[in-house]
C-alpha atoms as a PDB file:
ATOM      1  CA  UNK A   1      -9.110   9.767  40.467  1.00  0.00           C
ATOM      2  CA  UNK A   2      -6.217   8.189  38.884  1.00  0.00           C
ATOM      3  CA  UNK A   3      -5.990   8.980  34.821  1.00  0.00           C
ATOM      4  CA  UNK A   4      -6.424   5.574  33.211  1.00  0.00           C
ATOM      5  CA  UNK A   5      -3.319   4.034  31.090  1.00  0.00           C
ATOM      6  CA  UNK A   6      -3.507   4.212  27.535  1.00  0.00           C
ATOM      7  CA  UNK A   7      -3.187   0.377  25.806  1.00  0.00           C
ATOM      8  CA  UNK A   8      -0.356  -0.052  23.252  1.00  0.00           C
ATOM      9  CA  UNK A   9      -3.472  -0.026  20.605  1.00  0.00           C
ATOM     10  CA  UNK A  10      -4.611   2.774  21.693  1.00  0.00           C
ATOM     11  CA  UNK A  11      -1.149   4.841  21.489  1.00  0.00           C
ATOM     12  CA  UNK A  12      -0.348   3.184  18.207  1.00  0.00           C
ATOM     13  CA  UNK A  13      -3.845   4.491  16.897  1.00  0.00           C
ATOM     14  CA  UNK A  14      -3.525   8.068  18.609  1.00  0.00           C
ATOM     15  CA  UNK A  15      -0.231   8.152  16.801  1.00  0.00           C
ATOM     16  CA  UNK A  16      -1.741   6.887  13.105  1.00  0.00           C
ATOM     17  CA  UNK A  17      -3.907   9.801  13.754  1.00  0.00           C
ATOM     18  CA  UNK A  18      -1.477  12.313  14.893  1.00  0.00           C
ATOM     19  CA  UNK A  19       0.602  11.744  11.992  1.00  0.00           C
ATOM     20  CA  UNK A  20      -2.240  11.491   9.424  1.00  0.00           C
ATOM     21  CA  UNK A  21      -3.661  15.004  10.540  1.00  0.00           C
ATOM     22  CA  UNK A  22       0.366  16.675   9.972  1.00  0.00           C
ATOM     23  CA  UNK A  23      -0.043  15.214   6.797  1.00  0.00           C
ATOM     24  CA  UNK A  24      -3.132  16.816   6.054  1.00  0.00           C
ATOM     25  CA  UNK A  25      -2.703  20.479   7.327  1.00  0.00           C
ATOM     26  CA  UNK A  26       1.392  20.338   6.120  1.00  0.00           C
ATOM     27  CA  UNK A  27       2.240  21.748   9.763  1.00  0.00           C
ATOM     28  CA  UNK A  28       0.826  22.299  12.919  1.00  0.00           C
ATOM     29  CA  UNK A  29       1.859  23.557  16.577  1.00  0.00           C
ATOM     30  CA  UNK A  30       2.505  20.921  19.350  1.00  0.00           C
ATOM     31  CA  UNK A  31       0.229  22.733  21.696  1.00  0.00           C
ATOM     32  CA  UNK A  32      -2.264  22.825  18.848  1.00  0.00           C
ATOM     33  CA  UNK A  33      -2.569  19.093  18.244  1.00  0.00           C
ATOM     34  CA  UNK A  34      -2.113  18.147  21.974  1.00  0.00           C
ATOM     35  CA  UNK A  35      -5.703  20.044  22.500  1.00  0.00           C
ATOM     36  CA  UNK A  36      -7.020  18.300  19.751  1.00  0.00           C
ATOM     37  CA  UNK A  37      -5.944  14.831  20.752  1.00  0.00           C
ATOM     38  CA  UNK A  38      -6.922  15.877  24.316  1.00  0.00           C
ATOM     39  CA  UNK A  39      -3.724  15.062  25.572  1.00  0.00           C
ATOM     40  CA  UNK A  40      -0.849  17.201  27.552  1.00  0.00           C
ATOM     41  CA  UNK A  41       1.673  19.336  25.576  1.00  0.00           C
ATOM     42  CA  UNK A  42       4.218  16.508  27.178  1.00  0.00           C
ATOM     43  CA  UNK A  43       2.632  13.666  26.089  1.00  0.00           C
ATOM     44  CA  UNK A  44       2.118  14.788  22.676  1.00  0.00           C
ATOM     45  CA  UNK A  45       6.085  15.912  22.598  1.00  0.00           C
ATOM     46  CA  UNK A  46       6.353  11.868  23.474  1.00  0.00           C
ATOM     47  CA  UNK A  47       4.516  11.322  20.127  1.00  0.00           C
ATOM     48  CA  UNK A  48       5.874  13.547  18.373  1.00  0.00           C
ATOM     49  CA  UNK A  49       9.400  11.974  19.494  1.00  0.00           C
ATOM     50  CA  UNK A  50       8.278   8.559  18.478  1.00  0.00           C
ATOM     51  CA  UNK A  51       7.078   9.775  14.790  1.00  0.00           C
ATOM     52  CA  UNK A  52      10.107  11.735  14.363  1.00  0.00           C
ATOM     53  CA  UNK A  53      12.615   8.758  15.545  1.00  0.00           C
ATOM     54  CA  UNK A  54      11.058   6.514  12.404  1.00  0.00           C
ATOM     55  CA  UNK A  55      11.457   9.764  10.001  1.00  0.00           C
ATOM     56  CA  UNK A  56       7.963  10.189   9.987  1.00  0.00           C
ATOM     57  CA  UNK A  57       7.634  14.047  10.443  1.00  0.00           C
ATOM     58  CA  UNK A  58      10.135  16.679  11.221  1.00  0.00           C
ATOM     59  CA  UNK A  59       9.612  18.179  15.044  1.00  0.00           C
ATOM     60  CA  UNK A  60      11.215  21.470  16.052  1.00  0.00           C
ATOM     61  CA  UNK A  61      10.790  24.816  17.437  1.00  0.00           C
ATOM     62  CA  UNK A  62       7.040  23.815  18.664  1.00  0.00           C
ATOM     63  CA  UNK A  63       5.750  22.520  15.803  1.00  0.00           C
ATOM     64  CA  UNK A  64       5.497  19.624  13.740  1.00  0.00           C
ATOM     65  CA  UNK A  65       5.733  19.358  10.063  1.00  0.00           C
ATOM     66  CA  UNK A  66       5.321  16.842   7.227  1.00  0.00           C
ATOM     67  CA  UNK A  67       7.723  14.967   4.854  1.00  0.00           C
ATOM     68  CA  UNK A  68       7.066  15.188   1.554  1.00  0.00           C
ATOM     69  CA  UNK A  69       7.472  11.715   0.465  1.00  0.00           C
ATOM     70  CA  UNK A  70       5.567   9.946   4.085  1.00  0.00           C
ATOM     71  CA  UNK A  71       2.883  12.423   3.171  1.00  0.00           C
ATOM     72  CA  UNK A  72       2.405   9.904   0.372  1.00  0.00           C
ATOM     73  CA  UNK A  73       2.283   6.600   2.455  1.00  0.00           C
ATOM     74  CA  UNK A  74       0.399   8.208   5.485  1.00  0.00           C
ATOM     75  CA  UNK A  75      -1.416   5.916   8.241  1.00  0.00           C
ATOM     76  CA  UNK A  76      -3.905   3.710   6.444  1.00  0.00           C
ATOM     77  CA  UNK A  77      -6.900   5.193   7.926  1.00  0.00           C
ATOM     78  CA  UNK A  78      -6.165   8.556   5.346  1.00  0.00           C
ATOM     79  CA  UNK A  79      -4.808   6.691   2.153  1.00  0.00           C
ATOM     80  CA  UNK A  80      -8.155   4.116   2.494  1.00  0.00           C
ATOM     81  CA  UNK A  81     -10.920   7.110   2.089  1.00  0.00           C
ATOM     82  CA  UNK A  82      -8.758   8.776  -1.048  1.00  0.00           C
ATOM     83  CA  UNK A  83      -9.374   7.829  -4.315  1.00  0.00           C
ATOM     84  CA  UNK A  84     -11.832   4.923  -4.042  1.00  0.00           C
ATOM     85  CA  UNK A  85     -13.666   5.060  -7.356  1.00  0.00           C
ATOM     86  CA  UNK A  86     -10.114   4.698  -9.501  1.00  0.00           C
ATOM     87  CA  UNK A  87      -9.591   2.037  -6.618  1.00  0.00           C
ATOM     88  CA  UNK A  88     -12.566  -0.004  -6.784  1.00  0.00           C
ATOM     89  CA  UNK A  89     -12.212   0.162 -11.233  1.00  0.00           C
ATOM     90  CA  UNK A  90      -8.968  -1.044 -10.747  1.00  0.00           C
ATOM     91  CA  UNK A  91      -9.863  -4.078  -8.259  1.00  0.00           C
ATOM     92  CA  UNK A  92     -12.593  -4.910 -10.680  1.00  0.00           C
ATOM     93  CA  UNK A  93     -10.041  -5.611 -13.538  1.00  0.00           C
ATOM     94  CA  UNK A  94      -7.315  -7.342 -11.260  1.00  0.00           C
ATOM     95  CA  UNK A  95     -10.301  -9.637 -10.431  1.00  0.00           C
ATOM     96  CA  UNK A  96      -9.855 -10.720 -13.916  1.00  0.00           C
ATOM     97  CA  UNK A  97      -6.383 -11.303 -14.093  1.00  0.00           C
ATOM     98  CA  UNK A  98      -6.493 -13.764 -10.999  1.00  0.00           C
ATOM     99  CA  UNK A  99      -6.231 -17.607 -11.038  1.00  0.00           C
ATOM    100  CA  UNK A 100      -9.376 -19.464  -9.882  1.00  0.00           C
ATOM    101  CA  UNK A 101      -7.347 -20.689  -6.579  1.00  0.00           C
ATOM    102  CA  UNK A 102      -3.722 -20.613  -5.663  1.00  0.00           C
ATOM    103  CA  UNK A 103      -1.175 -18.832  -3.448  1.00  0.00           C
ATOM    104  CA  UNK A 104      -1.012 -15.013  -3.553  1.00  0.00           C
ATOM    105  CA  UNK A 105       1.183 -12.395  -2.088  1.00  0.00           C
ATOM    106  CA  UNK A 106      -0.065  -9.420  -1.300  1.00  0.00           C
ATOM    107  CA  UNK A 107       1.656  -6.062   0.372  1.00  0.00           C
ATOM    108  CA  UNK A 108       0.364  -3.571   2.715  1.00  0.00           C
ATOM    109  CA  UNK A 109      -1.280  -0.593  -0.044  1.00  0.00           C
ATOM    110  CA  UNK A 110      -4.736   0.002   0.669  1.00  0.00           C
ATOM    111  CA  UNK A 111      -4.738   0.074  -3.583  1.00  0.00           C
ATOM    112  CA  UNK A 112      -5.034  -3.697  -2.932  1.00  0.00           C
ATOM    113  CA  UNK A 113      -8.342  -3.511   0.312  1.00  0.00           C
ATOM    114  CA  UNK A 114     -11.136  -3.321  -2.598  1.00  0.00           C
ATOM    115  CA  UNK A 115      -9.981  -6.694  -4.160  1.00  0.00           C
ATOM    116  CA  UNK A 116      -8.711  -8.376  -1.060  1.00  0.00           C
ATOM    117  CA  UNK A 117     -12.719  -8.248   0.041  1.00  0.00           C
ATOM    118  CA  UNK A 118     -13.536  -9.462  -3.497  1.00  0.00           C
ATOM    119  CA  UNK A 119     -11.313 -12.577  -3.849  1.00  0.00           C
ATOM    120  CA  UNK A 120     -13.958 -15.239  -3.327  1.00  0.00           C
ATOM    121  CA  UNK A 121     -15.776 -13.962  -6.208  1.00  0.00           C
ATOM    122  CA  UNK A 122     -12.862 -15.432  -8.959  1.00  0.00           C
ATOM    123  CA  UNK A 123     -12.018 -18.289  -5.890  1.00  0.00           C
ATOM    124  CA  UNK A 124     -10.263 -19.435  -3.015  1.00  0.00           C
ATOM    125  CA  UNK A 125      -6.655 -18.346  -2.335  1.00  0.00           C
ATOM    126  CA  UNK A 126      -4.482 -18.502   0.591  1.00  0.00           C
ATOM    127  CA  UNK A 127      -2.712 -15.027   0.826  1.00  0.00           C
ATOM    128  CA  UNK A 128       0.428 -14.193   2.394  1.00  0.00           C
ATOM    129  CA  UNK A 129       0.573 -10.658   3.574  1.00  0.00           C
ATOM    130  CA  UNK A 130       2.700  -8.023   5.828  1.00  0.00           C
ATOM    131  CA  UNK A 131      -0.783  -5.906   6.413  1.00  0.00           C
ATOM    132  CA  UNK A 132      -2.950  -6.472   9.317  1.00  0.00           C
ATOM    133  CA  UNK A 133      -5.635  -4.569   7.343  1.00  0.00           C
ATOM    134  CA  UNK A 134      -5.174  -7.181   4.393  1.00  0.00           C
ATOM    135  CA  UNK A 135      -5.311 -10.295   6.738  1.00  0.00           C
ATOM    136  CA  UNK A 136      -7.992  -9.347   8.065  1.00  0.00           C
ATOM    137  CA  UNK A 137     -10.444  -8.567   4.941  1.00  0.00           C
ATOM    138  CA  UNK A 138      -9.106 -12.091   3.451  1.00  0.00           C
ATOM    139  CA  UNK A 139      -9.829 -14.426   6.905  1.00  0.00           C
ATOM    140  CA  UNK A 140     -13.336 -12.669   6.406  1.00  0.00           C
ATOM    141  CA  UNK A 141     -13.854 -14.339   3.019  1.00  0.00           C
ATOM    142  CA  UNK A 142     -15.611 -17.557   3.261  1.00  0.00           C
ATOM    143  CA  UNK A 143     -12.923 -19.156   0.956  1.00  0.00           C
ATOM    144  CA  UNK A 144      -9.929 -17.659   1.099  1.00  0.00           C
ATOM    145  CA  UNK A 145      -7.430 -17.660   4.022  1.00  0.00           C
ATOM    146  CA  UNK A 146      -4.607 -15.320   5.518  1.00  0.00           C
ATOM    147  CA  UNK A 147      -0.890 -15.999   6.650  1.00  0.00           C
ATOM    148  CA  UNK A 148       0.390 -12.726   8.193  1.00  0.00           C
ATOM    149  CA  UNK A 149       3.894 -12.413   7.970  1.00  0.00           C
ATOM    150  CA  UNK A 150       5.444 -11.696  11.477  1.00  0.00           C
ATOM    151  CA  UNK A 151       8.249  -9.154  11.691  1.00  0.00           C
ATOM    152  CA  UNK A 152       8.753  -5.439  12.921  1.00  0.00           C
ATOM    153  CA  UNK A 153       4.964  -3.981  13.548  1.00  0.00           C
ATOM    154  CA  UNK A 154       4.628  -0.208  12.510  1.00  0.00           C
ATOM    155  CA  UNK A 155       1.319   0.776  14.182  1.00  0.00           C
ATOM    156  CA  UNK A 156       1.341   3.964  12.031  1.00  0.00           C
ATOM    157  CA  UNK A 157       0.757   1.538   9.106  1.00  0.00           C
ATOM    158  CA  UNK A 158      -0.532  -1.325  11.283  1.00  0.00           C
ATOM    159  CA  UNK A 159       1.699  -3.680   8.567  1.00  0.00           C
ATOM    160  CA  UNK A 160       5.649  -5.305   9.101  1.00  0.00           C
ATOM    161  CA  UNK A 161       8.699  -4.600   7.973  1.00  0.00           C
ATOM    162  CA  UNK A 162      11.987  -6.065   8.858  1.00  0.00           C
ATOM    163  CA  UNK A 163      14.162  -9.521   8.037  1.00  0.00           C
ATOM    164  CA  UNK A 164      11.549 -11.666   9.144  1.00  0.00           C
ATOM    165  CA  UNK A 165       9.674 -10.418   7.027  1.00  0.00           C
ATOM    166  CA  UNK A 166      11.929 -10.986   4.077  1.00  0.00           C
ATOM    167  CA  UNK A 167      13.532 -14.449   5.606  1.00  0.00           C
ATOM    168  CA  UNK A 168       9.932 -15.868   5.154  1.00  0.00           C
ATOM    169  CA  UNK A 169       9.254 -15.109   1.935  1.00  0.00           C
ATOM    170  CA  UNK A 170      12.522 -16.648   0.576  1.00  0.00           C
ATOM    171  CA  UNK A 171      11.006 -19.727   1.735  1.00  0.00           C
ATOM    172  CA  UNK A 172       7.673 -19.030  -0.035  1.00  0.00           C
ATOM    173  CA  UNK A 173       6.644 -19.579  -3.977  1.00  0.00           C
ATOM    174  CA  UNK A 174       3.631 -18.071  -4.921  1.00  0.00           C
ATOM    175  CA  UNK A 175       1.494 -18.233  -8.022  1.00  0.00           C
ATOM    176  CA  UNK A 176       1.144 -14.080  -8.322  1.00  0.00           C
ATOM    177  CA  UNK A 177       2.490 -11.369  -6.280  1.00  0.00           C
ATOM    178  CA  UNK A 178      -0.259  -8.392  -6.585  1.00  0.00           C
ATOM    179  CA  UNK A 179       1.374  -4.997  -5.315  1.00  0.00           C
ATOM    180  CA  UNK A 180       1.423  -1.114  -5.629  1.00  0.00           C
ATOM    181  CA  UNK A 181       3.701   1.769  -5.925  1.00  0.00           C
ATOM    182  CA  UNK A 182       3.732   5.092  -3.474  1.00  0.00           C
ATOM    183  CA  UNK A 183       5.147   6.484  -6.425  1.00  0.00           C
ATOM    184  CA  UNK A 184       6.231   6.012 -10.415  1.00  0.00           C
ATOM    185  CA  UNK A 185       8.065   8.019 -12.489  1.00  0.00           C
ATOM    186  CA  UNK A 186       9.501   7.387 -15.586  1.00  0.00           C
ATOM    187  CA  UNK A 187       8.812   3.848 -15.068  1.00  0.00           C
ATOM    188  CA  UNK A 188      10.759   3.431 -11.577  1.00  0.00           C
ATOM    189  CA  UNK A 189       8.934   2.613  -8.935  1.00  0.00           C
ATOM    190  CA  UNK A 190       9.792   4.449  -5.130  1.00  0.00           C
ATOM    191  CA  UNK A 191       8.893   4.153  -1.526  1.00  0.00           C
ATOM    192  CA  UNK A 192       9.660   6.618   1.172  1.00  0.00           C
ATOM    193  CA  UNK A 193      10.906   3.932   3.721  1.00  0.00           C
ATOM    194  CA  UNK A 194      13.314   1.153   2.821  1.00  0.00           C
ATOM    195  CA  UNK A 195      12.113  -1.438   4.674  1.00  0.00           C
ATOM    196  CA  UNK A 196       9.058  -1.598   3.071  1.00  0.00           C
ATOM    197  CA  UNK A 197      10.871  -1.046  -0.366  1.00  0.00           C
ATOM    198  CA  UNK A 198      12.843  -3.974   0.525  1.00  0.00           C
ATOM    199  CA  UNK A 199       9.608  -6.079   1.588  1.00  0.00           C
ATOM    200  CA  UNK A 200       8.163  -5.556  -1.806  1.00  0.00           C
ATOM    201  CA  UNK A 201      11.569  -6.517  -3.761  1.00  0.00           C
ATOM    202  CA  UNK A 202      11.310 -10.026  -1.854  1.00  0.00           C
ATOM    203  CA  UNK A 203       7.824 -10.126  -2.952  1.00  0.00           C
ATOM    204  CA  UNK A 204       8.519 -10.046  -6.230  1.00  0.00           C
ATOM    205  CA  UNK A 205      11.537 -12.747  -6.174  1.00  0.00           C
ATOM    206  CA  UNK A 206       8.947 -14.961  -4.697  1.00  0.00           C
ATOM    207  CA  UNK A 207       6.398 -15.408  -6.839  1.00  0.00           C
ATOM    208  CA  UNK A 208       5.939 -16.461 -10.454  1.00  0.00           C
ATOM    209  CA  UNK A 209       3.956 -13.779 -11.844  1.00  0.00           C
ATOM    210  CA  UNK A 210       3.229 -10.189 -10.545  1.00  0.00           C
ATOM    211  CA  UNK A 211       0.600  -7.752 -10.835  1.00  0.00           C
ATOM    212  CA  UNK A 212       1.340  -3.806 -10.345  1.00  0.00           C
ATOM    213  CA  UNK A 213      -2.610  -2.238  -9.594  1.00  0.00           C
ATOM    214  CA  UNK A 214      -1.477   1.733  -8.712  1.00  0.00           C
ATOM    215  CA  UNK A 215      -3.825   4.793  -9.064  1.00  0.00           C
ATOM    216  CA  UNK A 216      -2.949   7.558 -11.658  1.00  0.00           C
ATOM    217  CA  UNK A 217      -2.217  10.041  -8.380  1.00  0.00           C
ATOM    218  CA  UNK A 218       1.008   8.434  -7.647  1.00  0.00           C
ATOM    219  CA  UNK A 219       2.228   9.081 -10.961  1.00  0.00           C
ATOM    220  CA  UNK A 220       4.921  11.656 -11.617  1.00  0.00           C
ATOM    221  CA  UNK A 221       6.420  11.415  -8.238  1.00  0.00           C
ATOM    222  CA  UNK A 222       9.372  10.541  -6.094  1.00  0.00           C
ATOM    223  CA  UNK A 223      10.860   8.690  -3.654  1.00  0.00           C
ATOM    224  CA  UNK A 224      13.921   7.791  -1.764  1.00  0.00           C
ATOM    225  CA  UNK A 225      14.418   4.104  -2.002  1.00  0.00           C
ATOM    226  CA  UNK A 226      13.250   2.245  -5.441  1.00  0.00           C
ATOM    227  CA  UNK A 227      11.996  -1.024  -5.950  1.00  0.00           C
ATOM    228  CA  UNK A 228      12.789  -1.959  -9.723  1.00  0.00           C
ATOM    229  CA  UNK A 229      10.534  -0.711 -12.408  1.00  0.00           C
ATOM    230  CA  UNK A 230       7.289  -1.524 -14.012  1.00  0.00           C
ATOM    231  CA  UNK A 231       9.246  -4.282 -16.597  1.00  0.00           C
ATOM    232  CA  UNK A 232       9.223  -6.634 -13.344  1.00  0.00           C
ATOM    233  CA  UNK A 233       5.513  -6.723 -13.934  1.00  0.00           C
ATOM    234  CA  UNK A 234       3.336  -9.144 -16.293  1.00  0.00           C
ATOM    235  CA  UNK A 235       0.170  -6.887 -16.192  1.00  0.00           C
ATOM    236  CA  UNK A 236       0.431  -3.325 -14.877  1.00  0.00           C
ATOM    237  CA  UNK A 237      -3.051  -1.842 -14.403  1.00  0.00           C
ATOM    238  CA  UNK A 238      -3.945   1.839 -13.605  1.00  0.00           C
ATOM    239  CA  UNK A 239      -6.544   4.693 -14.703  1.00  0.00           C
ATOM    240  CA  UNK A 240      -7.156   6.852 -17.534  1.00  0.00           C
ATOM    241  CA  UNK A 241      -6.056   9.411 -15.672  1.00  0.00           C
ATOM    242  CA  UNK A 242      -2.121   8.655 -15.806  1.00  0.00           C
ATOM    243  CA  UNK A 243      -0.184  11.873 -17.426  1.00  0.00           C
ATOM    244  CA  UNK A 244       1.202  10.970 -21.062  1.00  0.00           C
ATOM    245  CA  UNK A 245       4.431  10.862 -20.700  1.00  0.00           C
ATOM    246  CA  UNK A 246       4.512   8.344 -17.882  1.00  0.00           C
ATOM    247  CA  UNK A 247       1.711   6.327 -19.524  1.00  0.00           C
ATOM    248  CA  UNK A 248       4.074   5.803 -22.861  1.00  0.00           C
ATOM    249  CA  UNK A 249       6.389   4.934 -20.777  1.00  0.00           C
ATOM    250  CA  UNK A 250       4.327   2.497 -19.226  1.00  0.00           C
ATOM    251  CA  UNK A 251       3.672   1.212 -22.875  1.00  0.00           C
ATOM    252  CA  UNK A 252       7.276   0.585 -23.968  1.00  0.00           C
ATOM    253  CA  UNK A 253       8.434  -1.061 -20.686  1.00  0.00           C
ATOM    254  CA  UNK A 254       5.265  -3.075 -19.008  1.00  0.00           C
ATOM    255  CA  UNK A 255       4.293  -6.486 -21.001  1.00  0.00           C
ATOM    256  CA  UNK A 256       1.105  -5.549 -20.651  1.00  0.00           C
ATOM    257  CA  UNK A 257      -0.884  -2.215 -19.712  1.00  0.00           C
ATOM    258  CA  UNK A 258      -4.528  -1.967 -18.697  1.00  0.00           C
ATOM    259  CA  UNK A 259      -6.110   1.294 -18.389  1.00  0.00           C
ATOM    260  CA  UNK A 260      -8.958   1.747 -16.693  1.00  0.00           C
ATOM    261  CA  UNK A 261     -11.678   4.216 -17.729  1.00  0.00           C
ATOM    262  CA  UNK A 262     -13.566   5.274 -13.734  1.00  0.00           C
ATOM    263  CA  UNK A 263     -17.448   6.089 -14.060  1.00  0.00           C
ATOM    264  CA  UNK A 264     -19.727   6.654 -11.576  1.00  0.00           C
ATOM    265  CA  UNK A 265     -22.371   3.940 -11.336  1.00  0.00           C
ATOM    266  CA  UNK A 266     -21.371   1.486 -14.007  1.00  0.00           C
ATOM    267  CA  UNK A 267     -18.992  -1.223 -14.870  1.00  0.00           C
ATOM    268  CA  UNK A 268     -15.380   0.322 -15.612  1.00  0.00           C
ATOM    269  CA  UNK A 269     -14.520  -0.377 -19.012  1.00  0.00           C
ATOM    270  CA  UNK A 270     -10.882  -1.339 -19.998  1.00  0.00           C
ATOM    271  CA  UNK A 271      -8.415  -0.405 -22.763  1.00  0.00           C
ATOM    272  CA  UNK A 272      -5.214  -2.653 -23.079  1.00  0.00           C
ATOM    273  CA  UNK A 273      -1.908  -2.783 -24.620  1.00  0.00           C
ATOM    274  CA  UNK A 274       0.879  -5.037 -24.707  1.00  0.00           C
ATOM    275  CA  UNK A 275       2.405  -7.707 -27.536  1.00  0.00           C
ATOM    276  CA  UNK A 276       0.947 -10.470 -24.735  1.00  0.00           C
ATOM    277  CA  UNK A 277      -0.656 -11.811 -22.064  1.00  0.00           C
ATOM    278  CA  UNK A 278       0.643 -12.253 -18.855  1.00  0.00           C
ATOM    279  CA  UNK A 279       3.547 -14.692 -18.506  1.00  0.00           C
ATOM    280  CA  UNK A 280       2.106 -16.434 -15.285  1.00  0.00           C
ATOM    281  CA  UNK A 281       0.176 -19.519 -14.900  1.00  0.00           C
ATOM    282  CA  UNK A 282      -1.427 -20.435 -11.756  1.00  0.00           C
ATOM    283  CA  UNK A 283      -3.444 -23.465 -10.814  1.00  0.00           C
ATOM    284  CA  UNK A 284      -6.784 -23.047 -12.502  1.00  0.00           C
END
């Protein structure tokens, strides 16, 4: 009997996985992971191809091995199941920051799923993302809605990238922009792929006031491509756990700095700093 086809969906999600499970073991053998995949040595070299092409992973010799910095922004289906109690503290103060309706932006870090499945508790928003994930979560609100921005799809991330991307949202002006970092240090903020950098610099430009939620795990490391630093931000909010040095520099550059102290079973509690509140003013 003839092998049945794989869909698109289902290559783009063999490859999310592929990638996410080089990211997790640091390096692994071709004929290793085509076994595991249940898949032929060949068609795994196809994958392998494709994830190398987009800088993904490094492929030679047999073997397949990570990159330091996409190690950081691996497929969605990895970063969502890491660090969800500083996560979920974190979405419960942004919740508090948020107009009571309005236009949001939102990009494609799972830092931002917890309060994307929260927004009809502070109200209804309409929310212009690049993440599939994102859209989805918000159109299952009861009073919020989703506009996904249309532009280059990268399964591996299942979000898009691209001038589309960026065209549309010179045409857009939102109340807040709410976004995260892949990694800060000394105040600069990085991504490991510029399109995405770039997507999150047009974010910014269009909207009136901006939000920076990023766990204390991407502190302290690097990038290639920046995207300003953490003075583009009215409220930057992160956990305790933040190393010193980068949290006083958080304190002389963002207007405002919420930490977040994570417990287990109770209501996060909040210490903040910052001469004043948050320069935006949505539509209350």
């Amino acid at each position: 009997m003839a092998r049945a086809r794989t869909t698109t969906a289902g290559l783009e999600e063999r490859r999310r996985a592929v990638l996410a499970r080089v990211a997790e073991k640091g390096e692994m053998g071709i004929a290793e992971l085509a076994e595991e995949f249940g898949v032929s040595v060949m068609t795994m070299h196809r994958d392998l191809d494709a994830l190398a092409s987009g800088a993904l992973l490094r492929k030679s010799r047999g073997r397949a091995a990570a990159v330091a910095a996409v190690t950081m922004e691996v497929a969605p289906e990895l970063r969502r199941r890491t660090r969800l109690a500083e996560k979920e503290a974190i979405a419960e103060a942004a919740l508090r920051e948020l107009p009571r309706r309005g236009v949001i932006l939102m990009d494609d870090s799972t830092t931002l799923f917890p309060l994307a499945r929260r927004l009809d508790e502070r109200g209804g928003f309409t929310v212009v993302t690049n993440s599939v994930g994102i859209a989805r979560l918000v159109a299952a609100t009861e009073h919020s809605q989703a506009i996904l921005l249309g532009g280059d799809y990268h399964g591996v991330f299942d979000s898009t990238t691209g001038p589309e991307v960026t065209r549309a949202l010179q045409r857009i002006r939102a109340d807040l922009a709410l976004m995260s970092a892949v990694a800060v240090t000394a105040g600069r903020l990085y991504h490991p792929i510029q399109g995405y950098a770039a997507v999150k610099e047009a974010m910014l430009d269009a909207a009136q006031g901006h939000l920076l939620l990023v766990d204390s795990s991407k502190f302290g490391r690097h990038a290639p491509f920046s995207h300003r630093d953490v003075s583009a931000y009215d409220v930057v909010i992160t956990d305790s756990g933040v190393p010193r040095d980068e949290e006083r520099t958080l304190r002389k550059l963002a207007a405002r700095l919420l930490l977040v102290e994570v417990g287990h079973g109770r209501t996060p509690s909040l210490s903040t700093t910052g001469s004043h509140r948050a320069s935006y003013r949505g539509p209350y």
